[in-house]
Protein backbone atom coordinates (compact mmCIF):
# COMPACT_ATOMS: atom_id res chain seq x y z
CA UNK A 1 -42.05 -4.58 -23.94
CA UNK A 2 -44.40 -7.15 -23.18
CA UNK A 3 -45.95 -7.16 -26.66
CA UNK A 4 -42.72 -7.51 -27.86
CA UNK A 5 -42.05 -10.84 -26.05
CA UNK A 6 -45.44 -11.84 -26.86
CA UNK A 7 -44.58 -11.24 -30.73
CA UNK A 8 -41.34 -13.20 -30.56
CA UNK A 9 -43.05 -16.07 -28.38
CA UNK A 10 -45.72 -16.44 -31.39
CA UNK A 11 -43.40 -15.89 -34.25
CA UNK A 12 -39.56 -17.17 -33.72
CA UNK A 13 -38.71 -16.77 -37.21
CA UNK A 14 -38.69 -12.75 -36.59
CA UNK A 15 -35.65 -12.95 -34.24
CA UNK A 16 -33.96 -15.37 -36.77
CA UNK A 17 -34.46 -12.68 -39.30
CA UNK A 18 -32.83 -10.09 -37.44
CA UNK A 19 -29.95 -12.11 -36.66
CA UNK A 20 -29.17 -12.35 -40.21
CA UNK A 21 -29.52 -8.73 -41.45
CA UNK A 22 -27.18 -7.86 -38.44
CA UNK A 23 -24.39 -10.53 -39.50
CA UNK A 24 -25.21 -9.43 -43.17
CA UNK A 25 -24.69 -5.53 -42.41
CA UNK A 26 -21.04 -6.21 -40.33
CA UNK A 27 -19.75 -8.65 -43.73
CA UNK A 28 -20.81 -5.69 -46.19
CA UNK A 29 -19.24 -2.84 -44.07
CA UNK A 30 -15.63 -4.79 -43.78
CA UNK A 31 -15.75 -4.60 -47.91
CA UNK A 32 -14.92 -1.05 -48.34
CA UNK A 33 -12.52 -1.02 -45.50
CA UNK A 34 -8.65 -0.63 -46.31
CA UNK A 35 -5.95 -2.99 -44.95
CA UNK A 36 -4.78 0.34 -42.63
CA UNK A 37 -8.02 0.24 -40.71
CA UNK A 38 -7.02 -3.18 -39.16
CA UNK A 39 -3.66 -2.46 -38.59
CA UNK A 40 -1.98 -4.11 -41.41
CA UNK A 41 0.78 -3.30 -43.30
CA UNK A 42 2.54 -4.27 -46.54
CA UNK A 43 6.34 -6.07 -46.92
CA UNK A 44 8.07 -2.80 -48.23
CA UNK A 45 6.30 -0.75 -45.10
CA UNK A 46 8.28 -3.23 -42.83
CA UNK A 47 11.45 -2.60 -45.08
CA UNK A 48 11.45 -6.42 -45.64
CA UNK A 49 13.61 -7.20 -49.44
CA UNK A 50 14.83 -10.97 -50.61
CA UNK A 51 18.21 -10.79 -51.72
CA UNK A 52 21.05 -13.22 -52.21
CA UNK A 53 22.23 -15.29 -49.74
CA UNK A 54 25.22 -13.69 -48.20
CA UNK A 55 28.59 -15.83 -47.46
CA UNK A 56 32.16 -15.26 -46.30
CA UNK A 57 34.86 -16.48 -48.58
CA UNK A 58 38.58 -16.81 -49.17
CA UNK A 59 40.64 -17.31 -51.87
CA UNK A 60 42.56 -20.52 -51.46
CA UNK A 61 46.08 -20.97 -53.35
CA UNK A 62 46.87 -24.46 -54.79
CA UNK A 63 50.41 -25.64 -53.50
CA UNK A 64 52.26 -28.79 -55.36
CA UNK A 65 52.72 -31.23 -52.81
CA UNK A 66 54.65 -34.67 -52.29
CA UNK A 67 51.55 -37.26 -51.90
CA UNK A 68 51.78 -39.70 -49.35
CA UNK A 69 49.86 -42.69 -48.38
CA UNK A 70 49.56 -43.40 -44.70
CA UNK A 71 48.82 -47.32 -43.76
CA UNK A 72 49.16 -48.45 -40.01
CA UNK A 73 51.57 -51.53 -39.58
CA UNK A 74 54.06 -52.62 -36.60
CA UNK A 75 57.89 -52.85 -36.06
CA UNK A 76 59.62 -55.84 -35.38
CA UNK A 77 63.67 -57.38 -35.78
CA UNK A 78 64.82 -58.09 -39.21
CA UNK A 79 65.46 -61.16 -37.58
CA UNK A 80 64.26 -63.92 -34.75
CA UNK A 81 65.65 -66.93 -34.18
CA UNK A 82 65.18 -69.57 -31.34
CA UNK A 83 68.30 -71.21 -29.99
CA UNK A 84 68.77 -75.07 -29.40
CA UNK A 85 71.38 -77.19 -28.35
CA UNK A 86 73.14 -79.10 -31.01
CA UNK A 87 74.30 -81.77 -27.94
CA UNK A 88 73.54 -83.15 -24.67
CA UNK A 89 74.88 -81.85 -21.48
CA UNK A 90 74.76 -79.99 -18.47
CA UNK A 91 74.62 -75.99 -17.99
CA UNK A 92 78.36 -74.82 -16.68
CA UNK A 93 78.53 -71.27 -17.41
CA UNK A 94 75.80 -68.85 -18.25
CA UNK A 95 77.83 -65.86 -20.46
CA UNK A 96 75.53 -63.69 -21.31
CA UNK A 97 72.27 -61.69 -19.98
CA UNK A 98 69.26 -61.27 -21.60
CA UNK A 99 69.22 -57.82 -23.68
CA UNK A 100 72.80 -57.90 -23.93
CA UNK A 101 74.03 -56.80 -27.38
CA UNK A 102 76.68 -59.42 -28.97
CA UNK A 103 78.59 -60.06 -31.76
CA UNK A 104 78.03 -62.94 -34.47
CA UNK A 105 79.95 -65.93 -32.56
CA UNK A 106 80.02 -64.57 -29.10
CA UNK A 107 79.59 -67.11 -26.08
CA UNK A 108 75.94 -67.17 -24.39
CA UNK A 109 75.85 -70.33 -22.41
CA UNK A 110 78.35 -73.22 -21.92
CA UNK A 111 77.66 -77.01 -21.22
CA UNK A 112 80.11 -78.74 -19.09
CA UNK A 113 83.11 -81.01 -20.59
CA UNK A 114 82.15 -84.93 -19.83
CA UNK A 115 84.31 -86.71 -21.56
CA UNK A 116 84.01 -84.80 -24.74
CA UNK A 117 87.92 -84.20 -24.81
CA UNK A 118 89.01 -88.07 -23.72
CA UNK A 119 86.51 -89.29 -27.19
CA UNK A 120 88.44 -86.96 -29.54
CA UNK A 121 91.96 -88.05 -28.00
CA UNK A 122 90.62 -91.67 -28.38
CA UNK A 123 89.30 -90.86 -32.08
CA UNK A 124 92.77 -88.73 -32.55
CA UNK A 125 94.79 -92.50 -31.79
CA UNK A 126 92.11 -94.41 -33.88
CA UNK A 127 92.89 -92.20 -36.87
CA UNK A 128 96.92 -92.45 -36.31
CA UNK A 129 96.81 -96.31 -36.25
CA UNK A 130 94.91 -97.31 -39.39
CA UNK A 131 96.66 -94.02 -41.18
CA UNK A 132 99.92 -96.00 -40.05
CA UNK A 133 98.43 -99.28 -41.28
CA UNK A 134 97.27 -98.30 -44.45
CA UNK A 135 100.83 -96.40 -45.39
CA UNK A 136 102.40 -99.71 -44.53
CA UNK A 137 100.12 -101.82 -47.05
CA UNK A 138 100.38 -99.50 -49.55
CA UNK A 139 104.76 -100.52 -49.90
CA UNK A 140 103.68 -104.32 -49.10
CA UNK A 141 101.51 -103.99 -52.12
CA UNK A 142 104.37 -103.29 -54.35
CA UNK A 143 106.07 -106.62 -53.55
CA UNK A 144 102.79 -107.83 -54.32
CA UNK A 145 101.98 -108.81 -50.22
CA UNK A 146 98.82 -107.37 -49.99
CA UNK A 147 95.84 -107.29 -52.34
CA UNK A 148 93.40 -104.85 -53.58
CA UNK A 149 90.68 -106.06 -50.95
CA UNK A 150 93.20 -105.81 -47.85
CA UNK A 151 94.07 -102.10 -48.81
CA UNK A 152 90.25 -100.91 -49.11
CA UNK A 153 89.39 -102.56 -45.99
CA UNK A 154 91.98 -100.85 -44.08
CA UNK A 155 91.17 -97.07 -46.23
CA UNK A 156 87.31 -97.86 -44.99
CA UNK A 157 88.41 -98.13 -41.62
CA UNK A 158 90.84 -95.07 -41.66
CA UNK A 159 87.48 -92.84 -42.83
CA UNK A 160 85.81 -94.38 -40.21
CA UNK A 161 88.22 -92.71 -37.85
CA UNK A 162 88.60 -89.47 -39.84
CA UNK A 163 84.63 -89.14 -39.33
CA UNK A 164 84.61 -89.92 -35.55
CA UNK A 165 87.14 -87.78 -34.49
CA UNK A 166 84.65 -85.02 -36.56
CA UNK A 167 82.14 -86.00 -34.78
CA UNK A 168 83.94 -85.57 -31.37
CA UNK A 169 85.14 -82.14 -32.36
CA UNK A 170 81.66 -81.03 -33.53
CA UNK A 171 80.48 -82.24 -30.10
CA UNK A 172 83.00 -80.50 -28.34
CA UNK A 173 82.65 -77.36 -29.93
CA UNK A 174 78.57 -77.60 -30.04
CA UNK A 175 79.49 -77.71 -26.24
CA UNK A 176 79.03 -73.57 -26.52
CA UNK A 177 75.95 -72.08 -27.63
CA UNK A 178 77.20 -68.74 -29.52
CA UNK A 179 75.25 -65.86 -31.10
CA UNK A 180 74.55 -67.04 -34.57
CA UNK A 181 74.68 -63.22 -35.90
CA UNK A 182 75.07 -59.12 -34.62
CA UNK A 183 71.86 -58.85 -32.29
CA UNK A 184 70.37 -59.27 -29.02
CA UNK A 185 69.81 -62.02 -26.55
CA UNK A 186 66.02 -61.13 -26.59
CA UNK A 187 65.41 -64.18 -23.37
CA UNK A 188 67.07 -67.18 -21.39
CA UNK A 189 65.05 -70.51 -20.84
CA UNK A 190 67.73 -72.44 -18.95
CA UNK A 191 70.09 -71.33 -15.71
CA UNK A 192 73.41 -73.22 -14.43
CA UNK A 193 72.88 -76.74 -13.31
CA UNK A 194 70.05 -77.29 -16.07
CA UNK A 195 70.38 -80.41 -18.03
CA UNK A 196 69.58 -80.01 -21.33
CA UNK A 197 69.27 -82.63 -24.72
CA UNK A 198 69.90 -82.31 -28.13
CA UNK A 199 67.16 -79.88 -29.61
CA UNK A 200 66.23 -78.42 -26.57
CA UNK A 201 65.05 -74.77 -26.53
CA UNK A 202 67.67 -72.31 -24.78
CA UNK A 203 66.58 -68.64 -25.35
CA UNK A 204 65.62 -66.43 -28.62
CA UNK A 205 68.05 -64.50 -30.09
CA UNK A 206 66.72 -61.19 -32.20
CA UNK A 207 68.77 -58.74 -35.15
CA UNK A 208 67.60 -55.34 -34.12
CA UNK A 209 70.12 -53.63 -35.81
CA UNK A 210 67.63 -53.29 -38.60
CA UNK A 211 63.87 -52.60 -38.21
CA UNK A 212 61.16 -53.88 -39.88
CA UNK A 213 57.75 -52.07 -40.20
CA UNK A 214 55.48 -54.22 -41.83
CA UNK A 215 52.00 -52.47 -42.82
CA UNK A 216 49.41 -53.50 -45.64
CA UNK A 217 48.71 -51.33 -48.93
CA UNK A 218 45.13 -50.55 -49.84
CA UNK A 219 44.53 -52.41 -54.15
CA UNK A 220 44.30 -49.16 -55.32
CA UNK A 221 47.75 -48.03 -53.83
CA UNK A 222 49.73 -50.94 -53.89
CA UNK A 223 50.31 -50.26 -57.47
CA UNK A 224 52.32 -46.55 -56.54
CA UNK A 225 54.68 -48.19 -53.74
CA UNK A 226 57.46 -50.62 -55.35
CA UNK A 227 60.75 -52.25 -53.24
CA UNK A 228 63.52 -49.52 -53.33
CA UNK A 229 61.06 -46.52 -52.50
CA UNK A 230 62.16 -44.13 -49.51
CA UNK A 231 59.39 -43.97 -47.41
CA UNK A 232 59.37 -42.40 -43.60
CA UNK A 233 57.36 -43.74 -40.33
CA UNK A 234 56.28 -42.28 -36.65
CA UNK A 235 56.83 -44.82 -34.26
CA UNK A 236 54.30 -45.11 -31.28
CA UNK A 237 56.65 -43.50 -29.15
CA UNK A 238 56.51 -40.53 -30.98
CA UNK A 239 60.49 -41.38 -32.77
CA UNK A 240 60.36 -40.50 -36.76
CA UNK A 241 62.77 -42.62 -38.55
CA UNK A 242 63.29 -42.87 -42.41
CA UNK A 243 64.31 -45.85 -44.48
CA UNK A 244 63.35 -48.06 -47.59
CA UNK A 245 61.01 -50.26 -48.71
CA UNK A 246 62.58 -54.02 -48.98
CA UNK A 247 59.53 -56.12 -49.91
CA UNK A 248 56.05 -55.73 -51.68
CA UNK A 249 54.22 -58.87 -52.11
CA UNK A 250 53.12 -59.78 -55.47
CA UNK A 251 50.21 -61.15 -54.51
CA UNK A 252 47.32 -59.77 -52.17
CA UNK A 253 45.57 -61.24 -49.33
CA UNK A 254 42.72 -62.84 -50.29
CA UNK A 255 40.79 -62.24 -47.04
CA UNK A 256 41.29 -58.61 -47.34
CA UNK A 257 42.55 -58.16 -50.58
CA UNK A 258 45.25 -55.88 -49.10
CA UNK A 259 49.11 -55.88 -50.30
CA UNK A 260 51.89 -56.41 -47.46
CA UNK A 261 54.82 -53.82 -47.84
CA UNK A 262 57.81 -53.95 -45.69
CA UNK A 263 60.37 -50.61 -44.42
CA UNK A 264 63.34 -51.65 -43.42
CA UNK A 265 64.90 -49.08 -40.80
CA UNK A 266 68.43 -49.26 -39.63
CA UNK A 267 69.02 -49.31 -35.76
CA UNK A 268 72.71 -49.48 -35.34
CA UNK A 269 72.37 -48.22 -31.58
CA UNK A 270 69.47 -50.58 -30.96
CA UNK A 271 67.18 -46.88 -29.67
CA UNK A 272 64.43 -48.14 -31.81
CA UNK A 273 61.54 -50.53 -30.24
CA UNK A 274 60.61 -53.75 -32.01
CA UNK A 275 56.91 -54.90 -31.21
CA UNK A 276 54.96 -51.12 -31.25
CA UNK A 277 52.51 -49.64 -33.27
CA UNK A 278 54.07 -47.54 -36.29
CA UNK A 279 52.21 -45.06 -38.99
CA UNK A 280 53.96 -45.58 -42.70
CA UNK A 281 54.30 -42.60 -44.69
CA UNK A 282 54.83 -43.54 -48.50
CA UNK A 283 55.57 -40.93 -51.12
CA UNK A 284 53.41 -41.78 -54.40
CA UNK A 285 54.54 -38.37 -56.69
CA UNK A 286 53.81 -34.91 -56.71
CA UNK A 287 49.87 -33.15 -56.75
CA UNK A 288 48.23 -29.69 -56.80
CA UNK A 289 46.06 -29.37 -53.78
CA UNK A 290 44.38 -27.48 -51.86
CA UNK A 291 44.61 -27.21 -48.00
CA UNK A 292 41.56 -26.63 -45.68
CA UNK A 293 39.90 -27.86 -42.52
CA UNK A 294 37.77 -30.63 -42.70
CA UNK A 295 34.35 -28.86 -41.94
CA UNK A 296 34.57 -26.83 -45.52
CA UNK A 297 33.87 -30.33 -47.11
CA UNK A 298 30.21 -31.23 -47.99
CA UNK A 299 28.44 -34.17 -49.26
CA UNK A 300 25.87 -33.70 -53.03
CA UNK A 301 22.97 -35.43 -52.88
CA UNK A 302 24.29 -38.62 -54.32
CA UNK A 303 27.03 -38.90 -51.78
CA UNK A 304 30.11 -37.25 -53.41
CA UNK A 305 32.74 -35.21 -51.06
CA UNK A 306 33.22 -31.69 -52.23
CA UNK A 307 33.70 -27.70 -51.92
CA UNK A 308 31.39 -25.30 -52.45
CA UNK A 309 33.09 -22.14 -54.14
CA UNK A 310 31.57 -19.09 -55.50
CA UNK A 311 32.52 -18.39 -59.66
CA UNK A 312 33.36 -14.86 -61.26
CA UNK A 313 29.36 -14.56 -61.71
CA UNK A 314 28.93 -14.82 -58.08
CA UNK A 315 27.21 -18.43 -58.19
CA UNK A 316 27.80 -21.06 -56.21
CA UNK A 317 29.61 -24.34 -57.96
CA UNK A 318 30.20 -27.67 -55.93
CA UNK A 319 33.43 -29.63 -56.90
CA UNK A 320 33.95 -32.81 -56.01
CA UNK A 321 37.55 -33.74 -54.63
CA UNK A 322 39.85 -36.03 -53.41
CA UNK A 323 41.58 -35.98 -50.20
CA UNK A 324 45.51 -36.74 -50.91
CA UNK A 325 46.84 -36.04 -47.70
CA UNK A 326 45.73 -35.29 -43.70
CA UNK A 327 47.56 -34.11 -40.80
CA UNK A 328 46.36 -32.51 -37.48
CA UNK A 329 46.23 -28.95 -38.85
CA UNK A 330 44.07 -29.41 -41.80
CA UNK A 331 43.50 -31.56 -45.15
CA UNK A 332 44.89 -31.28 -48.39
CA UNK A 333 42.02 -31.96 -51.15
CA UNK A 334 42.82 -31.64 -55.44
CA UNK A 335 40.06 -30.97 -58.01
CA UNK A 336 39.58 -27.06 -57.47
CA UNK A 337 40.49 -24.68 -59.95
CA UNK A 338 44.31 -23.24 -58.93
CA UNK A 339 42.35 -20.06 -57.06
CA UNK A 340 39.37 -20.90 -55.40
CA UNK A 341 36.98 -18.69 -53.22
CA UNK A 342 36.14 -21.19 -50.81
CA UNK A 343 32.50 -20.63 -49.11
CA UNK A 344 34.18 -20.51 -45.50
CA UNK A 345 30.79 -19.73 -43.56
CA UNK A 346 27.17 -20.49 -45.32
CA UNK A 347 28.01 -23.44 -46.85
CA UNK A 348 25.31 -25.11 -45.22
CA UNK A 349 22.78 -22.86 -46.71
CA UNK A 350 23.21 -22.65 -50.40
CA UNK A 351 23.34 -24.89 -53.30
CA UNK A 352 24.80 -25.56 -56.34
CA UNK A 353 23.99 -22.32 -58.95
CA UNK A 354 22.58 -20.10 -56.49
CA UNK A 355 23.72 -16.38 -56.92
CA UNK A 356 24.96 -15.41 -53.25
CA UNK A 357 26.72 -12.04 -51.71
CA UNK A 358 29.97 -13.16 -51.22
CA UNK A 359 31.90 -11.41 -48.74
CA UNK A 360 35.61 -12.10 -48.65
CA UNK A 361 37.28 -12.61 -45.46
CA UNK A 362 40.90 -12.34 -44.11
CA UNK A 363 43.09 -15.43 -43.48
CA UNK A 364 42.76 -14.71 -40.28
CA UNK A 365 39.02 -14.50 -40.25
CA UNK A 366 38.64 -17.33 -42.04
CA UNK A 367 40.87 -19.90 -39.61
CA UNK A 368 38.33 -18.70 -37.33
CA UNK A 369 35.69 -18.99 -39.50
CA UNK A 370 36.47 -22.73 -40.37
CA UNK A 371 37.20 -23.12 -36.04
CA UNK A 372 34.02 -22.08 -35.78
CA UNK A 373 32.45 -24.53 -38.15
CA UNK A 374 34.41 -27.34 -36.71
CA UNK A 375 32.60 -26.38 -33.43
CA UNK A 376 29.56 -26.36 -34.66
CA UNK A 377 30.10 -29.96 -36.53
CA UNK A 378 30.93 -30.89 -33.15
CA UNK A 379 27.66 -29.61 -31.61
């Protein structure tokens, strides 16, 4: 053993020679060994096979449906007005209370008397003495009394009289501030013992027996919706009314090149709000669509909105489409073919042409199907 060691100590190059035949000998002997001896095995020993992609689908009916385009607006009166005083005076009576409906004409407030009624007797005597005068010139002018200057001078002054006892009549009457037309007194600025002037500010005044919603029209849609058009609404409050559109303007905004359309609603019982929130529904025609959930939609590469469907050949084809109408229990989308086999779960995972194992799917399974996409959207 020694010898050994003494053999290795004086020639190193012996143990680096047996080092390789040993490393050579283990690399030749793995050559004519199979794939079994190391526990491998082959694809089709596993029972692994690729295959098309398999998918659940459903064939999807087209339905002709009454488009509608949905714009967000807000109600308000047909019509506001603010009430003034035509005179001066002071507050006497106080005849109606705010949100009281009235009639066109009926009393709201009253200003007290003065001496409104002693200027129109005074105006009344002005007008009876130069009427008198004037009747009297006009015989004296036959005899040839009184002259052509004389009997203008005294018709001047006779007008004069005529126009102030107007006057004093207007006054009096402008004494009582009425409703100017079938509404609402919407509020009250003054109370009894206010003194108010000519022009002064009393109260506003609002027509709700009509209802306006006023909403703005997309360019491309304005061109569908004309004045005359039935068109319905969902008020805040959850009320659906029906009605007609009144006005379209010609011309659109030019901040946001939108188009202002107004529904006129009538409210004879005044149950409808003025001033809330209000979804317009506006009927543009008839269209074959399609109606799904929201998830089945996907996005090609270049960013159109479609459906994947499987053909006859069992390939997958994307369609682009349009969606014409939503609602809380689904979408309704055009550009399929009348019957379509919808790709209801896998649409994630397959493309446009591939060849795919479609399984079809009850109605039932396949709400639950497109539920369970939602979900997963969600997640």
């Amino acid at each position: 053993m020694s010898s050994i060691k003494q053999l290795i100590t004086r020639q190193p190059w012996l143990l680096a020679l047996g080092a390789f035949a040993l490393v050579g000998f283990w690399m030749a002997s793995g050559m004519f060994s199979t794939p079994a001896e190391y526990g491998t095995e082959s694809g089709d020993s596993l029972g692994i096979t690729e295959g098309p992609t398999r998918v659940q689908v459903a064939a999807r009916q087209s339905q002709i449906i009454d488009r509608k385009i949905s714009i967000y607006g807000g109600s308000s009166p047909a019509r506001s007005v603010t009430l003034g005083t035509e005179t001066d005076g002071r507050v006497e009576q106080i005849l109606a209370r705010r949100g009281q409906p009235l009639k066109a004409g009926d009393p709201i407030l009253k200003l007290d008397l003065r001496d409104r009624q002693a200027k129109i007797d005074q105006s009344k005597a002005s007008v009876r003495e130069h009427k008198t005068r004037y009747e009297a010139q006009q015989q004296l002018q036959k005899d040839g009394y009184v002259s052509d200057s004389q009997m203008a001078e005294t018709l001047a002054k006779l007008e004069s009289a005529r126009a102030e006892l107007t006057r004093a009549e207007l006054d009096l009457k402008n004494m009582t501030i009425r409703a100017p037309f079938d509404g609402i007194l919407e509020d009250r600025d003054v109370e009894i013992g206010d003194y108010v002037r000519s022009g002064d500010q009393i109260g506003s005044f609002v027509d709700n027996t009509k209802i306006i919603i006023t909403a703005s029209l997309a360019e491309q849609d304005a061109v569908n919706v004309k004045a005359g058009d039935t068109a319905e609404a969902k008020l805040v409050t959850g009320q659906q009314v029906s009605g007609k559109i009144r006005y379209v303007s010609p011309v659109a905004n030019r901040e946001t090149r939108t188009f202002t359309a107004e529904l006129e609603i009538p409210n004879p019982d005044g149950s409808l709000p003025a001033g809330v929130t209000a979804e317009m529904f506006v009927s543009t025609g008839k269209v074959q669509a399609h109606k799904m959930s929201p998830a089945l939609l996907s996005l090609a590469s270049d960013g159109t909105l479609g459906v994947n469907i499987v053909d006859e050949f069992d390939r997958v084809q994307f369609y682009p489409v349009e969606i014409v109408q939503s609602g809380s229990d689904g979408i309704w989308v055009s550009g399929l073919p009348d019957i379509a086999q919808v790709v209801m779960v896998g649409q994630g995972y397959v493309s446009q042409g591939q060849l795919v194992d479609p399984v079809a799917v009850s109605e039932d399974t396949a709400l639950a199907a497109e539920e369970t996409e939602e979900l997963e959207q969600l997640n």
